[in-house]
Structure formats: structure tokens, C-alpha cells
Protein backbone atom coordinates (compact mmCIF):
# COMPACT_ATOMS: atom_id res chain seq x y z
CA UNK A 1 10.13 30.58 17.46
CA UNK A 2 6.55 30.20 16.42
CA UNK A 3 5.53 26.79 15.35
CA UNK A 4 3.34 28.15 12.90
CA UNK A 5 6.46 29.98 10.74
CA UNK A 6 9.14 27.42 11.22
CA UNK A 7 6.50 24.86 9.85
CA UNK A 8 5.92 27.05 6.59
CA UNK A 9 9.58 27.49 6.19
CA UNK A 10 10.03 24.22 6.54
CA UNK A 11 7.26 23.26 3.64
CA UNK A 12 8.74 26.35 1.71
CA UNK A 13 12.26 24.83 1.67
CA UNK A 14 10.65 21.24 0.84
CA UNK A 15 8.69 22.95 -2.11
CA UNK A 16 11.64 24.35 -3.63
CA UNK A 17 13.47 21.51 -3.53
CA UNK A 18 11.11 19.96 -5.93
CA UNK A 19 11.51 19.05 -9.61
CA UNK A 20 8.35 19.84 -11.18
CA UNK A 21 8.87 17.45 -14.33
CA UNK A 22 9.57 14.67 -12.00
CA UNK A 23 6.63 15.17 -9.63
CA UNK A 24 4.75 15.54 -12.84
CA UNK A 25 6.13 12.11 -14.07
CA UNK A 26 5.72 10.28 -10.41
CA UNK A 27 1.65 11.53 -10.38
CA UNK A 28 1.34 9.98 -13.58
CA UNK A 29 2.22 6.68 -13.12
CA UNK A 30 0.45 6.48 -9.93
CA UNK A 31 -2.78 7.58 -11.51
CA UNK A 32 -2.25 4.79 -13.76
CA UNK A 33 -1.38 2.37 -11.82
CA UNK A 34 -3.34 -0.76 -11.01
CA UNK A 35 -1.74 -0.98 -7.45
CA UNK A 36 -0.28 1.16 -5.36
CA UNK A 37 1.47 0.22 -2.25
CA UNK A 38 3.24 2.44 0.43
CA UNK A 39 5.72 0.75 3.09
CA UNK A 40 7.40 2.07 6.07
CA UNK A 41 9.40 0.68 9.17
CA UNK A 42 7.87 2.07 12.80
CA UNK A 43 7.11 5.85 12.70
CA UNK A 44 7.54 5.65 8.95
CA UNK A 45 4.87 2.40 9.22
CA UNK A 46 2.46 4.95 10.71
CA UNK A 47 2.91 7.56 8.01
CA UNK A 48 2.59 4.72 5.26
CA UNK A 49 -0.72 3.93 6.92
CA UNK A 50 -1.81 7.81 6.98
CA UNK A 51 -0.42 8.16 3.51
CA UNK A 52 -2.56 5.33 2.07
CA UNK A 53 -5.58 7.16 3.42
CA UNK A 54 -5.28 10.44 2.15
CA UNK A 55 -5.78 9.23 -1.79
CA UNK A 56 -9.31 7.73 -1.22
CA UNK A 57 -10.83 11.34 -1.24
CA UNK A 58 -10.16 11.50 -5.26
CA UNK A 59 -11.02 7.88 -4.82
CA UNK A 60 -7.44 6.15 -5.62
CA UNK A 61 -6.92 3.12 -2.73
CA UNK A 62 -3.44 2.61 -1.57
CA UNK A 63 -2.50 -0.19 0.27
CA UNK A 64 0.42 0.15 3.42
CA UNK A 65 2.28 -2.41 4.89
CA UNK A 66 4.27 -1.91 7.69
CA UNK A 67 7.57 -3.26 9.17
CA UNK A 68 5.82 -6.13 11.43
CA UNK A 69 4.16 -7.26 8.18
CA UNK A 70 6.72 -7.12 5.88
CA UNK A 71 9.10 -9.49 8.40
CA UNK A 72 6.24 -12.04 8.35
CA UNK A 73 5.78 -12.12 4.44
């Protein structure tokens, strides 16, 4: 199977599994909020920590935590 098509189906599937009121609703209050913070526990730690990058391009600064931090707090 090409990597290239089952990754677009994949997306594809994801996309139409959307509610486009409620994505609508969830941009919103981010773009209004003061703080933003996005957690995860080990892989999901390192896709906090990518995720919280991505928004500084339309300059919006998350903050991650991960699960090593969040058992110390």
C-alpha cells in the first residue's frame, strides 16, 4: 500500500468525522483565550510539545507540559 494514499485516507476519514459547528466553537475560544495549555503523557508529551509550536506562526503561544512535569507539580 502506498504510504502516501493510506495517509490521505486516513486524514479524509478524520475530516469527515468532524463537526464543523464545534470546530468552529473550539477555534473561538482558543483565539480568545488568555492561556492556552496542551498536555500529554510520553508520545502524546511529544506531540503536546509539537502542537504548542505550530500556533506561533499566526503568533498565538501555547504552553505544553508533559507527563514528567505534571507528576512533579
Amino acid at each position: 500500500m502506498d504510504t502516501a494514499w493510506a495517509g490521505s485516507e486516513v486524514l479524509a476519514d478524520r475530516a469527515a468525522q468532524l463537526d464543523p459547528d464545534r470546530l468552529g466553537e473550539v477555534v473561538r475560544v482558543i483565539s480568545v483565550g488568555r492561556r492556552v495549555d496542551v498536555y500529554g503523557v510520553a508520545v502524546s508529551g511529544l506531540v503536546a510539545a509539537e502542537t504548542s509550536q505550530k500556533p506561533l506562526r499566526i503568533r498565538l503561544a501555547l504552553d505544553h507540559q508533559n507527563g514528567s512535569q505534571l507528576v512533579m507539580k
